[in-house]
C-alpha atoms as a PDB file:
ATOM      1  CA  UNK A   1       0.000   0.000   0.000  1.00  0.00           C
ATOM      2  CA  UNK A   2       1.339   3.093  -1.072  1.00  0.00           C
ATOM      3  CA  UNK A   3       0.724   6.498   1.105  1.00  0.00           C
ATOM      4  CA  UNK A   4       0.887   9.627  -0.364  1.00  0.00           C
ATOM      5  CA  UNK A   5       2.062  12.943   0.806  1.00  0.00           C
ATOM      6  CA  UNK A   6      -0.465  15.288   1.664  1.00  0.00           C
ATOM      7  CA  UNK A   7       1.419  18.083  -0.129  1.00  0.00           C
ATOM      8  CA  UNK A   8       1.681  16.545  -3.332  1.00  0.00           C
ATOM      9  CA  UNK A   9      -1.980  15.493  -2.881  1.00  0.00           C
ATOM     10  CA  UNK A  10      -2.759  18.968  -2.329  1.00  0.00           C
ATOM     11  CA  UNK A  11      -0.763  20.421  -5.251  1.00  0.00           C
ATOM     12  CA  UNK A  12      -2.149  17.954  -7.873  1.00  0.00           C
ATOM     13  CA  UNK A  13      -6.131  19.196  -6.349  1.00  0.00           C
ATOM     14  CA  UNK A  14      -4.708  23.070  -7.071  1.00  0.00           C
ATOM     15  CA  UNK A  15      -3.231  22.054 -10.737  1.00  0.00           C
ATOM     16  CA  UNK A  16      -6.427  20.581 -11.355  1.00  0.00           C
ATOM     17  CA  UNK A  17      -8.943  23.558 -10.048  1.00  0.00           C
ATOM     18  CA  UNK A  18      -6.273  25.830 -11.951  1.00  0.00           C
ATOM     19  CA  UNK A  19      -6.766  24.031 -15.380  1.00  0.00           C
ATOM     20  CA  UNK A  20     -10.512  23.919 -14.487  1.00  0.00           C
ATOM     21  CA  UNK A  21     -10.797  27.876 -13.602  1.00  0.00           C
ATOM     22  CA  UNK A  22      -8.693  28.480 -16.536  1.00  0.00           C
ATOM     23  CA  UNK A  23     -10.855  26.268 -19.161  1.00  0.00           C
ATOM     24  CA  UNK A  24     -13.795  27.866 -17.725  1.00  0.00           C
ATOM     25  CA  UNK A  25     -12.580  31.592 -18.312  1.00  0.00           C
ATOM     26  CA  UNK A  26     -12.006  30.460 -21.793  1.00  0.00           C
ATOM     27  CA  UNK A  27     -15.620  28.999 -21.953  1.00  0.00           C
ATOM     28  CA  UNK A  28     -16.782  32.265 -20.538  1.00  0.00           C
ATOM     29  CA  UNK A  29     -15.207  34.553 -23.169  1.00  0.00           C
ATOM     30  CA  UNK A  30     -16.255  32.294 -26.157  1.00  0.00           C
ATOM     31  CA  UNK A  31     -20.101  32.667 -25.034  1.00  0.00           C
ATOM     32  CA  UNK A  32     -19.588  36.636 -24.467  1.00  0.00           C
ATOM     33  CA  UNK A  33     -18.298  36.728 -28.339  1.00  0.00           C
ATOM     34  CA  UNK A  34     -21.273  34.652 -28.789  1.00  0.00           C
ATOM     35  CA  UNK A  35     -23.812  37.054 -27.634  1.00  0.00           C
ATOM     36  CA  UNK A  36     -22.553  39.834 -29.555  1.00  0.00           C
ATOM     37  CA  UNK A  37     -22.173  38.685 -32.654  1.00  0.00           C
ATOM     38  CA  UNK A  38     -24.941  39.149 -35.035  1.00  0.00           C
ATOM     39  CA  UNK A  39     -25.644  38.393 -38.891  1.00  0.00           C
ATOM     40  CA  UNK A  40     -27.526  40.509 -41.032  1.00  0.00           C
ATOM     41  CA  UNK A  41     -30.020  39.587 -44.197  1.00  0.00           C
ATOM     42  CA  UNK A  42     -31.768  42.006 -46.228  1.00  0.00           C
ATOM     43  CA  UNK A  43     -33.660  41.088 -49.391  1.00  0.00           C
ATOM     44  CA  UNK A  44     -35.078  44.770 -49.542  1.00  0.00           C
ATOM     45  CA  UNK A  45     -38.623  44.079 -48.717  1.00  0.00           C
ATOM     46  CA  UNK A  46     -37.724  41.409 -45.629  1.00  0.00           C
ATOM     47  CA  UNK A  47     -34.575  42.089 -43.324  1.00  0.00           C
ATOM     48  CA  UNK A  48     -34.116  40.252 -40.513  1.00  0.00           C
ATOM     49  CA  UNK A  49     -30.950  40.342 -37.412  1.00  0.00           C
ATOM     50  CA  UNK A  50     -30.240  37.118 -35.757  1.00  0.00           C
ATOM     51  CA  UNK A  51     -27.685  36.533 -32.638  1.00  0.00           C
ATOM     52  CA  UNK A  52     -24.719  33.579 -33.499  1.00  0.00           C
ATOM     53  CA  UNK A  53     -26.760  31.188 -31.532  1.00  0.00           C
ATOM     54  CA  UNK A  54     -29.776  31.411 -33.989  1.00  0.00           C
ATOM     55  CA  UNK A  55     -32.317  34.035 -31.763  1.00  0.00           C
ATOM     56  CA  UNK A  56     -34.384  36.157 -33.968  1.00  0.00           C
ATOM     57  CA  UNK A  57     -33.640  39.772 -32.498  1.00  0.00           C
ATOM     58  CA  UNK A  58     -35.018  41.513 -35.458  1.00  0.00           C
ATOM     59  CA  UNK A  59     -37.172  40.546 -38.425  1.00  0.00           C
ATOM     60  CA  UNK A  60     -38.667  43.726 -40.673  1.00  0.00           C
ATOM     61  CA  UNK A  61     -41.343  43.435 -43.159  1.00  0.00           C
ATOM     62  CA  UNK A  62     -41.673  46.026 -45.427  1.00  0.00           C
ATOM     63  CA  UNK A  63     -45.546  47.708 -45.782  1.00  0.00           C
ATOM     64  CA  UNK A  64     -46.084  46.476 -49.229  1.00  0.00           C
ATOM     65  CA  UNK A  65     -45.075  43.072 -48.182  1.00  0.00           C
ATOM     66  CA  UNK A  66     -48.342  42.147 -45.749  1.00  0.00           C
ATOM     67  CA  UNK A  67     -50.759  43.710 -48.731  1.00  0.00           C
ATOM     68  CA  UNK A  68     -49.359  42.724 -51.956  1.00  0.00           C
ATOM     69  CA  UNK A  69     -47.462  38.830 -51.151  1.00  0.00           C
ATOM     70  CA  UNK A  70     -49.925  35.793 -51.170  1.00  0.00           C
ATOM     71  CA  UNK A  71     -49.387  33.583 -47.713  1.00  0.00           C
ATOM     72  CA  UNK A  72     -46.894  31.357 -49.960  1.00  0.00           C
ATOM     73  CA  UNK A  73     -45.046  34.493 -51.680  1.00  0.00           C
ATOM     74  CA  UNK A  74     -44.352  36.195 -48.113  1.00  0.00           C
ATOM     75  CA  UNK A  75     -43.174  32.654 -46.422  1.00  0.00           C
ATOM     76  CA  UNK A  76     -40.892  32.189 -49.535  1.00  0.00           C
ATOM     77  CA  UNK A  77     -39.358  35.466 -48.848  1.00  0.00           C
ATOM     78  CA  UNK A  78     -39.187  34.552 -45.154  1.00  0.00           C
ATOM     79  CA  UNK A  79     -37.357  31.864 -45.554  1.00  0.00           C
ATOM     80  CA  UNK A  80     -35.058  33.167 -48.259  1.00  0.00           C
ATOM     81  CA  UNK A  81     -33.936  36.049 -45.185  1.00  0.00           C
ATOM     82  CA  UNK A  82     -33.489  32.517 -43.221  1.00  0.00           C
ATOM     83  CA  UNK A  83     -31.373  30.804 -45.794  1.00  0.00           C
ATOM     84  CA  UNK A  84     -29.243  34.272 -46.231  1.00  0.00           C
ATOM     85  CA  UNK A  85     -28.460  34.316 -42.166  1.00  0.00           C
ATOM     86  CA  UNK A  86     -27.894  30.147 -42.600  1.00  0.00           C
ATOM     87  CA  UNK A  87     -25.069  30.798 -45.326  1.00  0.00           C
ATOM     88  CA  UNK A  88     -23.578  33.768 -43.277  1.00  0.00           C
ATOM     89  CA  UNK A  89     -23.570  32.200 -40.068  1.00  0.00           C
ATOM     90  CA  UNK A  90     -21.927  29.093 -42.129  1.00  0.00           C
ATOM     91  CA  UNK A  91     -19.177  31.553 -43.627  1.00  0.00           C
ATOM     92  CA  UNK A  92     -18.407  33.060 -40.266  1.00  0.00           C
ATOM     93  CA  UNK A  93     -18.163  29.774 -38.647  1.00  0.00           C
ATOM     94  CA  UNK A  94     -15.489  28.315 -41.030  1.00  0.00           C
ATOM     95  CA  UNK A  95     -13.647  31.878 -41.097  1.00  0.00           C
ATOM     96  CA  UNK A  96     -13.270  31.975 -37.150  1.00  0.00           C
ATOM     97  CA  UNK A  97     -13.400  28.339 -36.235  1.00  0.00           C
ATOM     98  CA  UNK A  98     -12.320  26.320 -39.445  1.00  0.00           C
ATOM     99  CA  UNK A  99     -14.171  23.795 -39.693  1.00  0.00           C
ATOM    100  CA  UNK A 100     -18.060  22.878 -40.025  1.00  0.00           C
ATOM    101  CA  UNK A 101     -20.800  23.818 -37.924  1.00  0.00           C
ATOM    102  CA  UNK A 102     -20.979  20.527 -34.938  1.00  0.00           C
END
């Protein structure tokens, strides 16, 4: 049976709570980037702001858009602003991370 010293006991609990603080700090500042980072789309008539982890914070119809698109012309256009934010949230990704979206 093996005893071992307190003190190196105690220093290997320290290195470990250090690597821990120190990988949460980095955790910490990644989701701070997070939240401010925000990708535009604007297709004239439809512009819409989302946040990098996909909340709508703004989505802007423009007047004609309510009165002149059928149900299926205005949800095409909806989802065209989507697709826009998809492909620029894609683009980011690989240019800060580089590699696909997990």
């Amino acid at each position: 049976m093996t005893v071992n010293d307190p003190g190196e006991d105690r220093a290997l609990v320290e290195a470990v709570l250090a690597d821990l603080t120190a990988a949460a700090d980095r955790w910490e500042a990644l989701v701070s980037e997070a939240e401010h980072i925000t990708y535009t789309a604007d297709l004239g008539d439809v512009r819409a702001v989302v946040n990098a982890d996909g909340r709508l914070l703004e989505l802007v119809l423009g007047a004609h858009t309510v009165t002149e698109y059928t149900h299926d012309e205005l949800a095409d256009r909806i989802n065209s602003v989507f697709a826009a934010l998809r492909d620029e949230a894609y683009a980011d990704n690989l240019a800060r991370y580089g590699s696909e979206l997990q």
